[in-house]
PDB file of N, CA and C in Angstrom:
ATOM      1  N   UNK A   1      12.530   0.103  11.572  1.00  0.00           N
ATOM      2  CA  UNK A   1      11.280   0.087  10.854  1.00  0.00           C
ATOM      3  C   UNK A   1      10.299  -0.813  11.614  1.00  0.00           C
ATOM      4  N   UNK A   2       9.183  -0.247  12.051  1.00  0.00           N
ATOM      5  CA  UNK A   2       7.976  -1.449  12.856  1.00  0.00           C
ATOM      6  C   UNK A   2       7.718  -2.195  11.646  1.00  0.00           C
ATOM      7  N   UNK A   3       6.879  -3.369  12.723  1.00  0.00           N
ATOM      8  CA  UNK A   3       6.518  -4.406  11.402  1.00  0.00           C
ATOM      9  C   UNK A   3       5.609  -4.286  10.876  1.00  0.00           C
ATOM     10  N   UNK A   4       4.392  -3.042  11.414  1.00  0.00           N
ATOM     11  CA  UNK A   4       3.307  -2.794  10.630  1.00  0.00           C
ATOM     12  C   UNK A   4       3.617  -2.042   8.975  1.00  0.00           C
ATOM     13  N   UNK A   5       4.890  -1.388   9.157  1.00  0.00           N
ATOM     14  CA  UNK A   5       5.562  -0.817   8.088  1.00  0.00           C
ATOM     15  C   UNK A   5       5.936  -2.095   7.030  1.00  0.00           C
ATOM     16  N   UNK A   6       6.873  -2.669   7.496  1.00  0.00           N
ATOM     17  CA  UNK A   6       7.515  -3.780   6.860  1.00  0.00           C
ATOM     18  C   UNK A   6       6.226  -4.498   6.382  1.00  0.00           C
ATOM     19  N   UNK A   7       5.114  -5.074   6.887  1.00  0.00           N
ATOM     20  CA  UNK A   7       4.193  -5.576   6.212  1.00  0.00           C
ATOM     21  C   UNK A   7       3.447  -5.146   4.886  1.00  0.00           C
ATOM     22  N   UNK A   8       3.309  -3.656   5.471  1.00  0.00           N
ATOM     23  CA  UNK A   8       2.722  -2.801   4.065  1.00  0.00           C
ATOM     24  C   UNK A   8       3.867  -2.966   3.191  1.00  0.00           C
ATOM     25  N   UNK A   9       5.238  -2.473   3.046  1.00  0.00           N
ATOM     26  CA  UNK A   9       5.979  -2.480   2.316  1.00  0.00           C
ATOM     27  C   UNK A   9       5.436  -4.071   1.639  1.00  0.00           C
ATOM     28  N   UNK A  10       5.377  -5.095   2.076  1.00  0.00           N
ATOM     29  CA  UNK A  10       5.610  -6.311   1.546  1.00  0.00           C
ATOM     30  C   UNK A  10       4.386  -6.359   0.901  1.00  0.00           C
ATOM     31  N   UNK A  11       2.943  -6.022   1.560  1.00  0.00           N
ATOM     32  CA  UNK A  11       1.865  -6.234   0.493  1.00  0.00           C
ATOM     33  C   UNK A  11       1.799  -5.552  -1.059  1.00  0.00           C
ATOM     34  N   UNK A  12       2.627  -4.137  -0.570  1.00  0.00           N
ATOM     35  CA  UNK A  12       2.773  -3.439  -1.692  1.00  0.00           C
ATOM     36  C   UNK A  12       3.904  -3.822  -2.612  1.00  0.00           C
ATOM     37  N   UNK A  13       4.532  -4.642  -2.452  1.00  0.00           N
ATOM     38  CA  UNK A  13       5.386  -5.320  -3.394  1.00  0.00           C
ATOM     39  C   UNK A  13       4.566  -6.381  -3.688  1.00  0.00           C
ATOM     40  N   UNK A  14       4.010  -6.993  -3.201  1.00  0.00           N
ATOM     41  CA  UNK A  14       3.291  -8.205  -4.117  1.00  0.00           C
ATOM     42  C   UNK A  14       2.324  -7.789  -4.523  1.00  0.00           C
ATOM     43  N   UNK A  15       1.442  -6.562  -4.294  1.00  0.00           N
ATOM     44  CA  UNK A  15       0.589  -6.176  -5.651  1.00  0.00           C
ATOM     45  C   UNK A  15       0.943  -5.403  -6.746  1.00  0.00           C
ATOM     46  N   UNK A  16       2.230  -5.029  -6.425  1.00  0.00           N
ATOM     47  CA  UNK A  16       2.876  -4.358  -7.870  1.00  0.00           C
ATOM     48  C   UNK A  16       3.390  -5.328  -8.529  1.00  0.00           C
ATOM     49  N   UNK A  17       3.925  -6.927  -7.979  1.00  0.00           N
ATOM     50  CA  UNK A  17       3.842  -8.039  -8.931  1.00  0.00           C
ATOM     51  C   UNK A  17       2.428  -8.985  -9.712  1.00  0.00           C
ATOM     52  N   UNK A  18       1.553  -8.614  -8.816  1.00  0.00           N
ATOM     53  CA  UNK A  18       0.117  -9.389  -9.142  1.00  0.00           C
ATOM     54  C   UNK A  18      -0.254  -8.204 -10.328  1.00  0.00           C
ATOM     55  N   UNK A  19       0.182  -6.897 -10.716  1.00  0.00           N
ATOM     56  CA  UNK A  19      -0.297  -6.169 -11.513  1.00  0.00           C
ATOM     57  C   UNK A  19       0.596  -6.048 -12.262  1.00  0.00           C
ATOM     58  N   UNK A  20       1.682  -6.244 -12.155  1.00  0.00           N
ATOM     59  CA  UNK A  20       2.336  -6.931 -13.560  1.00  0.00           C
ATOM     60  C   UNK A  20       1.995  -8.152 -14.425  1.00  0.00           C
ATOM     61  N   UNK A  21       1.052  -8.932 -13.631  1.00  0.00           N
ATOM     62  CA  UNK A  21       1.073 -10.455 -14.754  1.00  0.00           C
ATOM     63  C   UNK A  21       0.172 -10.429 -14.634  1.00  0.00           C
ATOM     64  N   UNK A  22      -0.964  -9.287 -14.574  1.00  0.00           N
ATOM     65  CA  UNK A  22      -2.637  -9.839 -15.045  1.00  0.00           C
ATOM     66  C   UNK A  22      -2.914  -8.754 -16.126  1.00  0.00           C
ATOM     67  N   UNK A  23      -3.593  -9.669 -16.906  1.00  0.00           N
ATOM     68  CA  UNK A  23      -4.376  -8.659 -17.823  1.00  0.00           C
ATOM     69  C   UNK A  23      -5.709  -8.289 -17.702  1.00  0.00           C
ATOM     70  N   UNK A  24      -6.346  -9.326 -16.449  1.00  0.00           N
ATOM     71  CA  UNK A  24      -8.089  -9.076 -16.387  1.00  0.00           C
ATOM     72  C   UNK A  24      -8.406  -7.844 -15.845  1.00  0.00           C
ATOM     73  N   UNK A  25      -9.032  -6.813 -16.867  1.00  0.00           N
ATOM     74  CA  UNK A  25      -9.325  -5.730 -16.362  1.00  0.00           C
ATOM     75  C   UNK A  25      -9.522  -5.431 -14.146  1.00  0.00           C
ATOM     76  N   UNK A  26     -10.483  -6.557 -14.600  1.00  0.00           N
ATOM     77  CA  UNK A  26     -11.197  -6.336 -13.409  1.00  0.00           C
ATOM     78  C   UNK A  26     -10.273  -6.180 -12.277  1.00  0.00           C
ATOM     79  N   UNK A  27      -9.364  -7.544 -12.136  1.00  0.00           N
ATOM     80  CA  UNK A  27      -8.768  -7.639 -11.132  1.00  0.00           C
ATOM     81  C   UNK A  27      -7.280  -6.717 -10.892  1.00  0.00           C
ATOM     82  N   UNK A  28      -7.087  -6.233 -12.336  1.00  0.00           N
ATOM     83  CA  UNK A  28      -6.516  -4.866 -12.480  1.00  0.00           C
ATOM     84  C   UNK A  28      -7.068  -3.942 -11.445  1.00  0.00           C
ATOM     85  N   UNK A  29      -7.757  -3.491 -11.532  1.00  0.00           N
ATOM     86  CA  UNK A  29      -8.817  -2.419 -11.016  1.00  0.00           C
ATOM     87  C   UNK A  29      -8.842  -2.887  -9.291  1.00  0.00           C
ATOM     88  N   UNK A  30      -8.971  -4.225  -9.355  1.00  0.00           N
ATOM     89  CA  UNK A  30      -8.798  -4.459  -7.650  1.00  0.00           C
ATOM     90  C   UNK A  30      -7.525  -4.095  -6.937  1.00  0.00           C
ATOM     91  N   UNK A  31      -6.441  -4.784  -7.874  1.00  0.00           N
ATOM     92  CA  UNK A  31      -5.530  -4.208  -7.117  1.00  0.00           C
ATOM     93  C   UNK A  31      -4.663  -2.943  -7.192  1.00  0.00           C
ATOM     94  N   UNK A  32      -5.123  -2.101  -8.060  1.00  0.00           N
ATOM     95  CA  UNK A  32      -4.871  -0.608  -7.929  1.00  0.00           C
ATOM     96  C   UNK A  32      -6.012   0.087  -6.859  1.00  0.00           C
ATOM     97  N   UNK A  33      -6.771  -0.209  -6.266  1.00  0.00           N
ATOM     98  CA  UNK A  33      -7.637   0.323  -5.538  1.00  0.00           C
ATOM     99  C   UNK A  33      -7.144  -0.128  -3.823  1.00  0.00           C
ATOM    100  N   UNK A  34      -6.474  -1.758  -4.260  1.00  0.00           N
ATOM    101  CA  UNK A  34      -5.613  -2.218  -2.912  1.00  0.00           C
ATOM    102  C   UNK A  34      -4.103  -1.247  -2.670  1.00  0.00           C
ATOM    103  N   UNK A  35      -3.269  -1.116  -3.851  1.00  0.00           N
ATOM    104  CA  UNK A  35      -2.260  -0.233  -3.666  1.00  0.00           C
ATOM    105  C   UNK A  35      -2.796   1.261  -3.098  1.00  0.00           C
ATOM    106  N   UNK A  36      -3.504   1.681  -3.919  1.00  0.00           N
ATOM    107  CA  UNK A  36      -3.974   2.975  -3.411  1.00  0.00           C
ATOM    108  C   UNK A  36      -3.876   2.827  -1.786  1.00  0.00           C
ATOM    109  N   UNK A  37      -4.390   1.910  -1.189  1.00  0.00           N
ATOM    110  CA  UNK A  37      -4.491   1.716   0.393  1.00  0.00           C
ATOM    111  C   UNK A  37      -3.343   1.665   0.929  1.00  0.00           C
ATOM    112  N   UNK A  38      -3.138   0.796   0.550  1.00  0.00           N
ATOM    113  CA  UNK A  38      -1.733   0.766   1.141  1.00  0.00           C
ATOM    114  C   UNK A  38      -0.659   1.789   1.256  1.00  0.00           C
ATOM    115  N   UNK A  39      -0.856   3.036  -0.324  1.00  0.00           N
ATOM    116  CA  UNK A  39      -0.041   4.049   0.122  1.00  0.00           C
ATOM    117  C   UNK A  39      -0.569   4.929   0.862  1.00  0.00           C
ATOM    118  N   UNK A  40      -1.809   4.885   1.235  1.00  0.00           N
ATOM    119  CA  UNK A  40      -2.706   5.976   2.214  1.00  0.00           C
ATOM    120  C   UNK A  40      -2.064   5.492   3.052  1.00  0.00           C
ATOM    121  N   UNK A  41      -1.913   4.527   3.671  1.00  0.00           N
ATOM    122  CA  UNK A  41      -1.565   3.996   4.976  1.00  0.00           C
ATOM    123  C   UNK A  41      -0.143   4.147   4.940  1.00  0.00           C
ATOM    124  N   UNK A  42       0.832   3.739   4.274  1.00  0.00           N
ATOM    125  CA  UNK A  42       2.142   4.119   4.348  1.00  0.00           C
ATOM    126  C   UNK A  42       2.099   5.970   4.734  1.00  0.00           C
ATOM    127  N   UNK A  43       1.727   6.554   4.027  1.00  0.00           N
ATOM    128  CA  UNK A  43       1.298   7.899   4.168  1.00  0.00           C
ATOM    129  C   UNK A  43       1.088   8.870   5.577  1.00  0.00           C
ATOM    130  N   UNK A  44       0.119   7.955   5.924  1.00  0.00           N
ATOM    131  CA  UNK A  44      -0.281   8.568   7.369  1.00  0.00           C
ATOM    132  C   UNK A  44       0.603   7.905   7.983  1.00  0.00           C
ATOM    133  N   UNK A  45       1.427   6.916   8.116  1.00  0.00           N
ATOM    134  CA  UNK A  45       2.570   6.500   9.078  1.00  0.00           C
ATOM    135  C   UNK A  45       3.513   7.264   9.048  1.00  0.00           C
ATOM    136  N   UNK A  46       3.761   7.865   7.887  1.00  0.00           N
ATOM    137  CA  UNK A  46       4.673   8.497   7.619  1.00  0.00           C
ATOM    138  C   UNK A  46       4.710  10.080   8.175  1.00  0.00           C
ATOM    139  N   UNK A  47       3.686  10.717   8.663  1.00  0.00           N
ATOM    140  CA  UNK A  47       3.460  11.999   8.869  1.00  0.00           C
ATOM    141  C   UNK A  47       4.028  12.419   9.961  1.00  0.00           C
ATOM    142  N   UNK A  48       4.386  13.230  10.267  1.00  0.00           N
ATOM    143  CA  UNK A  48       5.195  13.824  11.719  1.00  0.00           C
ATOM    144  C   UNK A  48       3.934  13.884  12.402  1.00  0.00           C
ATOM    145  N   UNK A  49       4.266  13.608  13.750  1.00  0.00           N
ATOM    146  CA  UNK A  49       3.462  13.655  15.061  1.00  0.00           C
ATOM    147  C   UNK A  49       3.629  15.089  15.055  1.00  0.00           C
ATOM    148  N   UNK A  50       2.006  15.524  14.991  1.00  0.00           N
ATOM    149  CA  UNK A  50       1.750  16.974  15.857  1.00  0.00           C
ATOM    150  C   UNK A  50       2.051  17.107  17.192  1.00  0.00           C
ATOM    151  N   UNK A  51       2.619  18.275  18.092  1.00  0.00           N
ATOM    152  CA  UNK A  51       2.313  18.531  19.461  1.00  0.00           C
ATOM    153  C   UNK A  51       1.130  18.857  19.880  1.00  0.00           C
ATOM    154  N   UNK A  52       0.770  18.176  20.853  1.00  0.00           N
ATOM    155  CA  UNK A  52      -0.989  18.727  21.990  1.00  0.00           C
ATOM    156  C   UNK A  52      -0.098  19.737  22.232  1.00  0.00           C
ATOM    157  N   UNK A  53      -1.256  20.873  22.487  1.00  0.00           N
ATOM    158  CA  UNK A  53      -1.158  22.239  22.795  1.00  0.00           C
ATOM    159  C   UNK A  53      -1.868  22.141  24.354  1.00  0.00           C
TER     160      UNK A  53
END
């Protein structure tokens, strides 16, 4: 696993704990908009390499 992986994995575990123990809307809302990123990015790491034609 690279460590750019391992890092996301780790941010995305500590904002699924920071969104367990808040109730302030707001900062709710921040960090579901930070997860969202993070799985875009897990996402596209994740995609099979196309072949150049």
């Amino acid at each position: 696993m690279t460590t750019v992986i391992q890092n996301l994995l780790a941010r995305k575990q500590k904002l699924i704990e920071q969104l367990g123990s808040t109730q302030d809307f707001e900062q709710r809302n921040k960090i579901e908009r930070q997860l969202e990123q993070v799985n875009t990015a897990l996402d596209l790491l994740d995609r099979p390499k196309q072949t150049r034609k």
